[in-house]
Each structure stands twice: as structure tokens, then as C-alpha cells.
Protein backbone atom coordinates (compact mmCIF):
# COMPACT_ATOMS: atom_id res chain seq x y z
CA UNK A 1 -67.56 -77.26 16.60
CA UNK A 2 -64.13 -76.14 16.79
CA UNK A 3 -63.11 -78.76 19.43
CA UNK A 4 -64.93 -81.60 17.70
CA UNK A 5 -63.63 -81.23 14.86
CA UNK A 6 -59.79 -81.65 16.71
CA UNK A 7 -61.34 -84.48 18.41
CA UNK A 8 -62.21 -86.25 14.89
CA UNK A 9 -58.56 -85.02 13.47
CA UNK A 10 -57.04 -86.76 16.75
CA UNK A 11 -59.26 -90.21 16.05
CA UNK A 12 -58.23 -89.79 12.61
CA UNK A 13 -54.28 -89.40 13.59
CA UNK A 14 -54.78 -92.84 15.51
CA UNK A 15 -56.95 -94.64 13.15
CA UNK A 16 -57.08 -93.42 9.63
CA UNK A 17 -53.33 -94.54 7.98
CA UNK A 18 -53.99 -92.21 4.96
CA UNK A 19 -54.02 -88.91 7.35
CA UNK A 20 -51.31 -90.38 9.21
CA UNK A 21 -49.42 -90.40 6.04
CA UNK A 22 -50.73 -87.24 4.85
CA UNK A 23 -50.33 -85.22 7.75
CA UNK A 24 -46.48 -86.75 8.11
CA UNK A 25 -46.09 -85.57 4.08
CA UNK A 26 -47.72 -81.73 5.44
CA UNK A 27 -45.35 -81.38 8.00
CA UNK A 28 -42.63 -82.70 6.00
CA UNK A 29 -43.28 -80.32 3.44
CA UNK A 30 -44.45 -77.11 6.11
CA UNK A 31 -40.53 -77.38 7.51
CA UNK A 32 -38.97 -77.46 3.39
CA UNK A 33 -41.12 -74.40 2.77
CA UNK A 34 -39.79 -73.04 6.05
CA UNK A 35 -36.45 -73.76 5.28
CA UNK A 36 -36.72 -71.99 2.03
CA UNK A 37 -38.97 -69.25 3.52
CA UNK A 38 -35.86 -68.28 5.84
CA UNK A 39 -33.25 -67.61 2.71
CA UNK A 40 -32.72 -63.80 2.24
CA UNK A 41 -32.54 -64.98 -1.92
CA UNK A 42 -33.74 -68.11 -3.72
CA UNK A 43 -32.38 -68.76 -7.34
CA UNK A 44 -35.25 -69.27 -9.68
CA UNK A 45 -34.44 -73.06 -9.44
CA UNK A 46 -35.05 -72.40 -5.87
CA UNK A 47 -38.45 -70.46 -6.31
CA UNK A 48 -39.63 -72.72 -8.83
CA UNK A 49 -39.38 -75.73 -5.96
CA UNK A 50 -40.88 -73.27 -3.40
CA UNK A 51 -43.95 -72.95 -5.36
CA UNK A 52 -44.30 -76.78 -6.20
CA UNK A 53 -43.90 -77.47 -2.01
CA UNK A 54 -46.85 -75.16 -1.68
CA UNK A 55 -48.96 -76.58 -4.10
CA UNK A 56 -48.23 -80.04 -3.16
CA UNK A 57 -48.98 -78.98 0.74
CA UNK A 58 -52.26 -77.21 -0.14
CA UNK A 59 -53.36 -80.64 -1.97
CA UNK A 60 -51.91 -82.74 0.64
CA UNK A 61 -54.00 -80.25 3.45
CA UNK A 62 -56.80 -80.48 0.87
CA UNK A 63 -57.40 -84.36 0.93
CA UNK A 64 -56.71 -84.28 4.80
CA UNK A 65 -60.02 -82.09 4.89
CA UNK A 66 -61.99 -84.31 2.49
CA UNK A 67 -60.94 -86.86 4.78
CA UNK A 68 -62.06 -85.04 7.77
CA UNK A 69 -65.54 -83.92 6.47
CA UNK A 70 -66.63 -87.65 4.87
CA UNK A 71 -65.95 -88.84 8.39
CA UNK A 72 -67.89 -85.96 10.11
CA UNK A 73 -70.40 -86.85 7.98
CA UNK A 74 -70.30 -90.70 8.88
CA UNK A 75 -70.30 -89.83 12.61
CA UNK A 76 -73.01 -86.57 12.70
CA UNK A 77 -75.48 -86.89 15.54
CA UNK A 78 -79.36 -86.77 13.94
CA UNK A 79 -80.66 -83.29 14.99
């Protein structure tokens, strides 16, 4: 299931502009947090914006999913 499912993300990459978009904002966002992650101190300015990044990534990795699963669930083989 594991490998399908990075088949259907790879189709998705190439076909779905949405994910493209999404996954371009996740990685955007993944290397700010890093960034930020790597500072010894953060000023609570700093912390503040920390915390939005990781919100905004877990909603940006949460639509990629719903993405994902609506078109697993276009493309499931009948059992």
C-alpha cells in the first residue's frame, strides 16, 4: 500500500496543479521552520512565526492528504 500510495503522490506531482502548489508551499515552509529550528534562541517575535509556519505546514500537508485519499478513492480497484 505503501508504494501505491507514492505512485498516486508521483501522478499527482505531474498532474494535479493544486499538490504541485501545495507541496512547493510544504517545502517552502519545511526549510523556514528549519531555518528557525537551527537558531540556539528565537525572540518571541521569532517563536510566534515558528508556530504559525507549523500550523500553516500541517494544513498545507493536511489538504495534500485529502487530495491524495479522494483520488485513491476515484482510482480503487473493486475487490
Amino acid at each position: 500500500m505503501l508504494n501505491e500510495r507514492m505512485e498516486f503522490r508521483e501522478v499527482l506531482r505531474q498532474r494535479n496543479s493544486e499538490f504541485q502548489k501545495l507541496e512547493e508551499v510544504h517545502h517552502r515552509l519545511e526549510e523556514e521552520l528549519n531555518a528557525l529550528t537551527r537558531r540556539k534562541t528565537l525572540t518571541p517575535q521569532e517563536e510566534s512565526h515558528k508556530k504559525q509556519i507549523q500550523v500553516e505546514k500541517l494544513h498545507t500537508k493536511d489538504r495534500m492528504e485529502a487530495i491524495l485519499r479522494d483520488y485513491l478513492k476515484q482510482h480503487e480497484t473493486p475487490s
